[in-house]
Structure formats: C-alpha cells, structure tokens
PDB file of N, CA and C in Angstrom:
ATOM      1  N   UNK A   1      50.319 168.330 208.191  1.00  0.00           N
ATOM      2  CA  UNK A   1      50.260 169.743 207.895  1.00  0.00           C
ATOM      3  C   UNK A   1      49.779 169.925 206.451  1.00  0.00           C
ATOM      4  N   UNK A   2      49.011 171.123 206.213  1.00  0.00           N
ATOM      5  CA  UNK A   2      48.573 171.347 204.996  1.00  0.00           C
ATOM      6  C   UNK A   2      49.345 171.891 203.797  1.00  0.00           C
ATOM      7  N   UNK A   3      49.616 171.033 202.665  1.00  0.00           N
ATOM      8  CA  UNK A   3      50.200 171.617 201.627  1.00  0.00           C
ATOM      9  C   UNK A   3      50.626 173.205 201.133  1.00  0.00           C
ATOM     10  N   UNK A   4      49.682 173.907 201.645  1.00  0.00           N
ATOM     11  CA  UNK A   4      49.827 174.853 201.567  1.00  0.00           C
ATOM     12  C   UNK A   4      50.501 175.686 202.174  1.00  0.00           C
ATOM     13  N   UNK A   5      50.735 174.644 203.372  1.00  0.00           N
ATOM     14  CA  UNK A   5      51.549 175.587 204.746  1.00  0.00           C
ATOM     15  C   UNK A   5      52.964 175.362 204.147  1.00  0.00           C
ATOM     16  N   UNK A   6      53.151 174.362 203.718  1.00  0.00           N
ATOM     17  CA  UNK A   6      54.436 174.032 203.054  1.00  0.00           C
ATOM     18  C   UNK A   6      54.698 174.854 201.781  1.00  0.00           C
ATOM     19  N   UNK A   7      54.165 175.235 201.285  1.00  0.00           N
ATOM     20  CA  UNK A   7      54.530 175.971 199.876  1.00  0.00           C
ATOM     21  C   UNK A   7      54.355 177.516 200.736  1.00  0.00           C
ATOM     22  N   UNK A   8      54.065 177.602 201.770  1.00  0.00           N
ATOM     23  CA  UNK A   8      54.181 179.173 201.838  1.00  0.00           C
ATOM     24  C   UNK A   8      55.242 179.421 202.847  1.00  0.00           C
ATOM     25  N   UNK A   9      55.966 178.035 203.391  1.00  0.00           N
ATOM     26  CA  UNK A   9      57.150 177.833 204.154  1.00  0.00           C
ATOM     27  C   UNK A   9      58.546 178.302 203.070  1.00  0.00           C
ATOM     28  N   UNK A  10      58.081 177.392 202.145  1.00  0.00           N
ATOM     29  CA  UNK A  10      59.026 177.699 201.185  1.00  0.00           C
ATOM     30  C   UNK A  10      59.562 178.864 200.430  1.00  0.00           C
ATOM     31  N   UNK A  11      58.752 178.992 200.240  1.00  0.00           N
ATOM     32  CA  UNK A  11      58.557 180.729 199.718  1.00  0.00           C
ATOM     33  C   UNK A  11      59.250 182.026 200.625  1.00  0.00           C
ATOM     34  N   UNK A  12      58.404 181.511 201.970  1.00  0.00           N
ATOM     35  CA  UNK A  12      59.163 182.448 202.831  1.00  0.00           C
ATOM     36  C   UNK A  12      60.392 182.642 203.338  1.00  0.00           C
ATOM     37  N   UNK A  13      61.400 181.037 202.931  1.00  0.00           N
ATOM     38  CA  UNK A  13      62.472 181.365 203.433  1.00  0.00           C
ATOM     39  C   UNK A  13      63.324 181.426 202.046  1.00  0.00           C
ATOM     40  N   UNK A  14      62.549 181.214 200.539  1.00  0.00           N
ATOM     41  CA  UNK A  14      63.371 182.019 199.613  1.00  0.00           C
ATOM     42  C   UNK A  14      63.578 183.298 199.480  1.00  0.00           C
ATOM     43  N   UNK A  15      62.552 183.847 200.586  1.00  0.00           N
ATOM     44  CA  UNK A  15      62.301 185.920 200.561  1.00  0.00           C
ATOM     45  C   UNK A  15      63.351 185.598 201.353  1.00  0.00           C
ATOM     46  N   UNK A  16      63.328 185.219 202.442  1.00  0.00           N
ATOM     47  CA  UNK A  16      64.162 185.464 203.538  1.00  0.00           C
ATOM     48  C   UNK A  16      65.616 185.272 203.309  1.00  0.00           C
ATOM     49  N   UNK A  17      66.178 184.651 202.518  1.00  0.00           N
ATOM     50  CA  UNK A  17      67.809 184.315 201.844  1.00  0.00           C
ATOM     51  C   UNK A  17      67.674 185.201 200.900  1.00  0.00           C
ATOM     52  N   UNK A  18      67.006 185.877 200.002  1.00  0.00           N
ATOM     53  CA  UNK A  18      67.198 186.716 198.465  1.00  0.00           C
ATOM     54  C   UNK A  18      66.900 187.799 199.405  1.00  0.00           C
ATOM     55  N   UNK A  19      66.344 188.355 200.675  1.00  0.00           N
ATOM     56  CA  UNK A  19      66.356 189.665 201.355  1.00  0.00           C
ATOM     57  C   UNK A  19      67.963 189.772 201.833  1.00  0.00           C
ATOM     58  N   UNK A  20      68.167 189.001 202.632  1.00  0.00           N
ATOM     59  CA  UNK A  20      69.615 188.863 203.094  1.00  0.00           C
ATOM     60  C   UNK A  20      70.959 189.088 202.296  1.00  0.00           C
ATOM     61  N   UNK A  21      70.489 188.326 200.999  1.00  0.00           N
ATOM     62  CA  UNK A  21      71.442 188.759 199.929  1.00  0.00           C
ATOM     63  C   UNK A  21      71.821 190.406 199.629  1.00  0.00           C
ATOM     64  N   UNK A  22      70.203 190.784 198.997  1.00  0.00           N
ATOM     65  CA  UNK A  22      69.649 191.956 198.590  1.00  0.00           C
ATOM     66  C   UNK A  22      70.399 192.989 199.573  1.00  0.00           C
ATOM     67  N   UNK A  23      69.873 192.767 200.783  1.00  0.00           N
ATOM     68  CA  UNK A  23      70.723 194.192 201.456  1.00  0.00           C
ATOM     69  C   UNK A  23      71.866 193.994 201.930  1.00  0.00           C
ATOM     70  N   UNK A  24      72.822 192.921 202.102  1.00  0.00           N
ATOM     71  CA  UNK A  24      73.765 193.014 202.042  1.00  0.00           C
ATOM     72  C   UNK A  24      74.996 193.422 200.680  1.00  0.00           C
ATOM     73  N   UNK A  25      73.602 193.582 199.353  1.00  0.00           N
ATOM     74  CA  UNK A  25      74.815 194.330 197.767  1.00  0.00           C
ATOM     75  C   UNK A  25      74.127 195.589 198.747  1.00  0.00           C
ATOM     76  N   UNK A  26      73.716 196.317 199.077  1.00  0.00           N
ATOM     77  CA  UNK A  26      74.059 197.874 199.128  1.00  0.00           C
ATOM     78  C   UNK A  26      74.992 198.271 199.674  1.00  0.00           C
ATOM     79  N   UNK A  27      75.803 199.344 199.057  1.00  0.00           N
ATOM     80  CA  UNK A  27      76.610 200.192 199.485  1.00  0.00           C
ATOM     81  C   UNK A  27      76.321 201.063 200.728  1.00  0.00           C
ATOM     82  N   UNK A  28      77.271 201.198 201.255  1.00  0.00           N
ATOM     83  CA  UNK A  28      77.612 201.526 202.926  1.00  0.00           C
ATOM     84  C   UNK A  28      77.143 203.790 202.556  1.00  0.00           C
ATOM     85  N   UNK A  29      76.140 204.247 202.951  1.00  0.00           N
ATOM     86  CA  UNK A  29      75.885 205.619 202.702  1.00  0.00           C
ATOM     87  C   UNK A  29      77.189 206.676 203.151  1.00  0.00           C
ATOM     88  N   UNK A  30      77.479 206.074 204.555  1.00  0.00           N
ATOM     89  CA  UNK A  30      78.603 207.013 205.603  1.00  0.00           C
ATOM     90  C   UNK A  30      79.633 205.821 205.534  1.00  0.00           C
ATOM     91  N   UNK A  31      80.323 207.033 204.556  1.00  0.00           N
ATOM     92  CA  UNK A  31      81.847 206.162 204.459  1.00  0.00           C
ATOM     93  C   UNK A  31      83.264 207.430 205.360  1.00  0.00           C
ATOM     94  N   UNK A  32      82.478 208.100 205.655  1.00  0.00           N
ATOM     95  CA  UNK A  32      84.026 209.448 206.152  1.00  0.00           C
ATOM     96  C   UNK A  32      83.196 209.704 207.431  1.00  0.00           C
ATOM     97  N   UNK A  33      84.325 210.665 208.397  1.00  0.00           N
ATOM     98  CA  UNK A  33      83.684 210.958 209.269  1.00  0.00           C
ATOM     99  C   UNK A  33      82.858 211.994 209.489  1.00  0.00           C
ATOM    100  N   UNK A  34      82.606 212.758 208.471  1.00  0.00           N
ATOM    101  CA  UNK A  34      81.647 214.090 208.289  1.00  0.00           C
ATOM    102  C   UNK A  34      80.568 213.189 207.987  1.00  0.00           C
ATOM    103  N   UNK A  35      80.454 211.844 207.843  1.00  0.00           N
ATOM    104  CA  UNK A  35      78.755 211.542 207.257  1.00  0.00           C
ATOM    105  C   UNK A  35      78.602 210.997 208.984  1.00  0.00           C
ATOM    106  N   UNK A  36      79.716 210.691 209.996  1.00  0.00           N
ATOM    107  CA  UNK A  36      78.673 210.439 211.301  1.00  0.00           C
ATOM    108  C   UNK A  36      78.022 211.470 211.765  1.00  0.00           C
ATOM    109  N   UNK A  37      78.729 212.662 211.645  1.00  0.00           N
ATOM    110  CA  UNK A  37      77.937 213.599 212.356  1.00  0.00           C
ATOM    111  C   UNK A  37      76.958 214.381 211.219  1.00  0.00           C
ATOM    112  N   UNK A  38      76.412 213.983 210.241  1.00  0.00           N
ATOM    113  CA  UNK A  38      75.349 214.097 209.678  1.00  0.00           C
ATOM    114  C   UNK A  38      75.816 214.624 208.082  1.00  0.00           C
ATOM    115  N   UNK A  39      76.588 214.850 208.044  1.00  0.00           N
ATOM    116  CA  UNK A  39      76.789 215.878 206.705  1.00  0.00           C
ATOM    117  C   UNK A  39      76.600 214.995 205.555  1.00  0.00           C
ATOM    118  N   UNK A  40      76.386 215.087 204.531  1.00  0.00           N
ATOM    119  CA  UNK A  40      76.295 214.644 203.121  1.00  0.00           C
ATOM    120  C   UNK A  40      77.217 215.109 202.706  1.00  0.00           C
ATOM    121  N   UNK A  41      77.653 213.378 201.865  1.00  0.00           N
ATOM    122  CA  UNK A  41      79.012 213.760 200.888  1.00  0.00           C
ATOM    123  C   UNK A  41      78.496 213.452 199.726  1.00  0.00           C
ATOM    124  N   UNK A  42      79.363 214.455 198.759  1.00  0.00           N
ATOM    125  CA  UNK A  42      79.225 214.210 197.272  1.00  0.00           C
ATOM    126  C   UNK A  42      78.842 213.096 196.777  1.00  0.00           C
ATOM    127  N   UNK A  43      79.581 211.901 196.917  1.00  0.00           N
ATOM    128  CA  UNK A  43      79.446 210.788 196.387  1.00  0.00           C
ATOM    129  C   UNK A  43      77.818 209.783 196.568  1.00  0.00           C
ATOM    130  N   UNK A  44      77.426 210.198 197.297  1.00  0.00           N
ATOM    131  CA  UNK A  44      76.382 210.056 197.915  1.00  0.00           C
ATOM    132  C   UNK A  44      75.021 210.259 197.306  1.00  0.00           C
ATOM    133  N   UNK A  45      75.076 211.706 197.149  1.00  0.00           N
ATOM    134  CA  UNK A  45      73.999 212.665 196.626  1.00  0.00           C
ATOM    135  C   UNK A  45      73.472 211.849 195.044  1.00  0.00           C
ATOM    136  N   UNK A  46      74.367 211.301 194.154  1.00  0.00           N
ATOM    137  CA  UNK A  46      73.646 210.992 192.899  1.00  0.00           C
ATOM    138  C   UNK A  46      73.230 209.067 193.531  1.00  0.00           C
ATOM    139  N   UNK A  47      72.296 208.677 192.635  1.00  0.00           N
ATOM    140  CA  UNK A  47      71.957 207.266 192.795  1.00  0.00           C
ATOM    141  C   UNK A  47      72.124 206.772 191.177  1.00  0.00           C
ATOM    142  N   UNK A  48      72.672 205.765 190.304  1.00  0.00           N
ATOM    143  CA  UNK A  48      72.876 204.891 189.417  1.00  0.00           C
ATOM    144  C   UNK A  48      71.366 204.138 189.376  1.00  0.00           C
ATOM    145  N   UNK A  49      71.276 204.021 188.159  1.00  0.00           N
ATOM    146  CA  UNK A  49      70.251 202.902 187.865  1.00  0.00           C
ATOM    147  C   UNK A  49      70.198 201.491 188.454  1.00  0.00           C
ATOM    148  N   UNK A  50      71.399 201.541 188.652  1.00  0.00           N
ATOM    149  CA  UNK A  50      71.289 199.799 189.215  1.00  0.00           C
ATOM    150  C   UNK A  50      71.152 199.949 190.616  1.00  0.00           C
ATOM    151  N   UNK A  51      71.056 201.038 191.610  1.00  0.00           N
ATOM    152  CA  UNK A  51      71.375 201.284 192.649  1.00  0.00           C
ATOM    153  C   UNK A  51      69.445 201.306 192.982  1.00  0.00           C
ATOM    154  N   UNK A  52      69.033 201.817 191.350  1.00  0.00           N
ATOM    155  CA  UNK A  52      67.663 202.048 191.621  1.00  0.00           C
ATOM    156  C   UNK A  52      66.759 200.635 191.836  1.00  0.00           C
ATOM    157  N   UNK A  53      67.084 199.815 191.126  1.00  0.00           N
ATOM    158  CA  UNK A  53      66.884 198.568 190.286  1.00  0.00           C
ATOM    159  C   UNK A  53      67.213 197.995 191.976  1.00  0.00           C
ATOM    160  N   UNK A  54      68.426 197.799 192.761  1.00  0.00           N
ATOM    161  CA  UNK A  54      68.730 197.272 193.792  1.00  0.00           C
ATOM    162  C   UNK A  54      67.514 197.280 194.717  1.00  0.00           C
ATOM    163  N   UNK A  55      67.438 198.970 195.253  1.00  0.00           N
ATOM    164  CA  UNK A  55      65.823 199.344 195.950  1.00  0.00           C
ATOM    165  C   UNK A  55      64.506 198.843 195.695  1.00  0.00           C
ATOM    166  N   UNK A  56      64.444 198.469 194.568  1.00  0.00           N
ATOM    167  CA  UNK A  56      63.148 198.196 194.489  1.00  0.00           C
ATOM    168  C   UNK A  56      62.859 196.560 194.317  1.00  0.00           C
ATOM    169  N   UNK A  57      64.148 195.677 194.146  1.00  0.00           N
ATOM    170  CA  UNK A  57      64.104 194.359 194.309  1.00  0.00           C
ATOM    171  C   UNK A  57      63.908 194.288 195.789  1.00  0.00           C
ATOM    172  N   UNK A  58      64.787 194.904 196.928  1.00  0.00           N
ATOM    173  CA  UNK A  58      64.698 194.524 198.054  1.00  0.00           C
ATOM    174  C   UNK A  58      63.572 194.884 199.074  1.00  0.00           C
ATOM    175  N   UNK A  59      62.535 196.046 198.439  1.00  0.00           N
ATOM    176  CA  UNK A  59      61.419 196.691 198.699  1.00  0.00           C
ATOM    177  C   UNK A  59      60.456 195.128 198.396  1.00  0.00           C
ATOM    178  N   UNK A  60      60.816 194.713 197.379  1.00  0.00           N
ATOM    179  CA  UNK A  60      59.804 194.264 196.610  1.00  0.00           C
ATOM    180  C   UNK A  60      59.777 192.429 197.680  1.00  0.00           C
ATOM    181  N   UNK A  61      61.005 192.280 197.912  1.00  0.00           N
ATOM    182  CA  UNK A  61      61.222 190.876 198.844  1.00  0.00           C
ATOM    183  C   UNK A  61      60.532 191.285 200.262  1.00  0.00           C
ATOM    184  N   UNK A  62      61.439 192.708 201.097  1.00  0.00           N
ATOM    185  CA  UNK A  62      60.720 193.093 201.756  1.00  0.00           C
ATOM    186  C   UNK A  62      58.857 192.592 201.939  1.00  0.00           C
ATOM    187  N   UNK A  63      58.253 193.053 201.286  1.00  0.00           N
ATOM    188  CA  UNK A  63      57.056 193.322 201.310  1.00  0.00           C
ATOM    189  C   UNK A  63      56.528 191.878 200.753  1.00  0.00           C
ATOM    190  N   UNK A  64      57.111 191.128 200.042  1.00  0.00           N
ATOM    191  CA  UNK A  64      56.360 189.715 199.950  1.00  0.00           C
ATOM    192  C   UNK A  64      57.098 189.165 201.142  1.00  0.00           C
ATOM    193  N   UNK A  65      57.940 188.936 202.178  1.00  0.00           N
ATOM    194  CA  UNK A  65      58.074 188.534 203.238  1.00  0.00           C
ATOM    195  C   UNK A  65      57.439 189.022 204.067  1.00  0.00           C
ATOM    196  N   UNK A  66      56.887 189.863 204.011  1.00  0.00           N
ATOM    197  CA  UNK A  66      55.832 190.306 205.614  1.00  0.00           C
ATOM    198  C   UNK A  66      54.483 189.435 205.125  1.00  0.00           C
ATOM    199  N   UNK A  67      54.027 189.512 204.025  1.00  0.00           N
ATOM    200  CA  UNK A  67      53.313 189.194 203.336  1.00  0.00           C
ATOM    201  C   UNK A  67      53.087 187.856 203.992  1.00  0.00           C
ATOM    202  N   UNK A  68      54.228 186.989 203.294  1.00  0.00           N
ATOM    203  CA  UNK A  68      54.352 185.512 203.586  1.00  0.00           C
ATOM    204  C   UNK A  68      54.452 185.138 205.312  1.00  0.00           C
ATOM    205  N   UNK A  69      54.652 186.434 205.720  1.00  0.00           N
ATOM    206  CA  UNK A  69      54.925 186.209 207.503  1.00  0.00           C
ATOM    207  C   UNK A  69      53.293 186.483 208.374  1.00  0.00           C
ATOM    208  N   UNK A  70      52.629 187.473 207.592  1.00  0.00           N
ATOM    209  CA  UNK A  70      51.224 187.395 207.837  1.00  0.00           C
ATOM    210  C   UNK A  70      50.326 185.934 207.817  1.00  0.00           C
ATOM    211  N   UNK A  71      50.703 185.318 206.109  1.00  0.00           N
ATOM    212  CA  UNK A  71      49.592 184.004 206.029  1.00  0.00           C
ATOM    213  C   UNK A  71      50.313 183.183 207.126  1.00  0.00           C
ATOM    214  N   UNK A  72      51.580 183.042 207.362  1.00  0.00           N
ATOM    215  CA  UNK A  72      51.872 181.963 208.396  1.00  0.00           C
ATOM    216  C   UNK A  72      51.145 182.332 209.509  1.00  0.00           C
ATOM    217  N   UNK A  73      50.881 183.661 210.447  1.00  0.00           N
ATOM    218  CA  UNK A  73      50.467 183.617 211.120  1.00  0.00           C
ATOM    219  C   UNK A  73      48.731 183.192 211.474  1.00  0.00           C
ATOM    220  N   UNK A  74      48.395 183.433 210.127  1.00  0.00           N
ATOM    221  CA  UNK A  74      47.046 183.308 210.002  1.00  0.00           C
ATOM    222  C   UNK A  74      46.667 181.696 209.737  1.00  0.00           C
ATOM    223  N   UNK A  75      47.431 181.279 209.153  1.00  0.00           N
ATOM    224  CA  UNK A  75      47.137 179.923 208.728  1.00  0.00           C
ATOM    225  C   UNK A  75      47.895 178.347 209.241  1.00  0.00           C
ATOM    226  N   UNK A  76      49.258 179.008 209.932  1.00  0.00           N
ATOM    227  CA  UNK A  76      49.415 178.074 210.653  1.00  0.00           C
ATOM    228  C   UNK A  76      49.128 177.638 212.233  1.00  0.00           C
ATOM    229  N   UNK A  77      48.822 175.754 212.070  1.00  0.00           N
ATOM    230  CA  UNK A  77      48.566 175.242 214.097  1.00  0.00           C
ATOM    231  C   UNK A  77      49.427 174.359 213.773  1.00  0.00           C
ATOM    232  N   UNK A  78      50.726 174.778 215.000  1.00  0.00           N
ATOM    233  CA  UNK A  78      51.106 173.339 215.165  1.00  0.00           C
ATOM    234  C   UNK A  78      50.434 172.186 216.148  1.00  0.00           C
ATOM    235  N   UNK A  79      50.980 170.977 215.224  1.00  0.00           N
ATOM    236  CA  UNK A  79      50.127 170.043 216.312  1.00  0.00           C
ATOM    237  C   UNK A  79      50.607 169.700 217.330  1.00  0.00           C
TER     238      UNK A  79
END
C-alpha cells in the first residue's frame, strides 16, 4: 500500500477520536421539560467564548474528516 494511504489513514482516525472527544465536551441544549416540547430556556439563549471556541474546533475536525474520508475514497484499492 502506498505511503500516502497510510498517512491519510492516520490522520483520519486522529479526526475521528478528537471529533468524538469534541462533541462529546458539549453541553446537553434541553435540560427541562419545556425544552422537549420546543420552548427555549434562559440558560440557553447566551453562548460563552469557550462554548464558541468548542464549535468551531469541532466544525473544523468535522470538515477535515469528510475531507480525509473523500481522499480515502478516491485513492484507496485494496488488494
């Protein structure tokens, strides 16, 4: 197999463990029972910087794992 297939193996299953991580720190949105049937609660409504910082790491794994899930498809044959 080609070196390359291996370094983009790798890669993909460091997205794939740091995604897993990633969305498992977010906080749960519907914590009462007015958020099943749709309502917005207070606590909710504001977002923290780090909450921002969270989104856009896991956006950011997100999107280099599809990424890395595309070249596999494109570039790998097994023999």
């Amino acid at each position: 197999m080609n070196p390359i297939i291996y370094l983009i193996v790798a890669v993909h299953v460091v997205l794939a463990l740091g995604l897993i991580v990633f969305v498992l720190l977010h906080s749960g949105k519907g914590t009462g029972l007015s958020s099943m049937f749709g309502g917005i609660s207070s606590a909710a409504s504001g977002t923290s910087i780090i909450e921002k910082n969270l989104d856009r790491i896991t956006i950011f794994l997100a999107v280099g794992w599809a990424i890395t899930s595309v070249l596999l498809m494109m570039f790998y044959r097994p023999v």
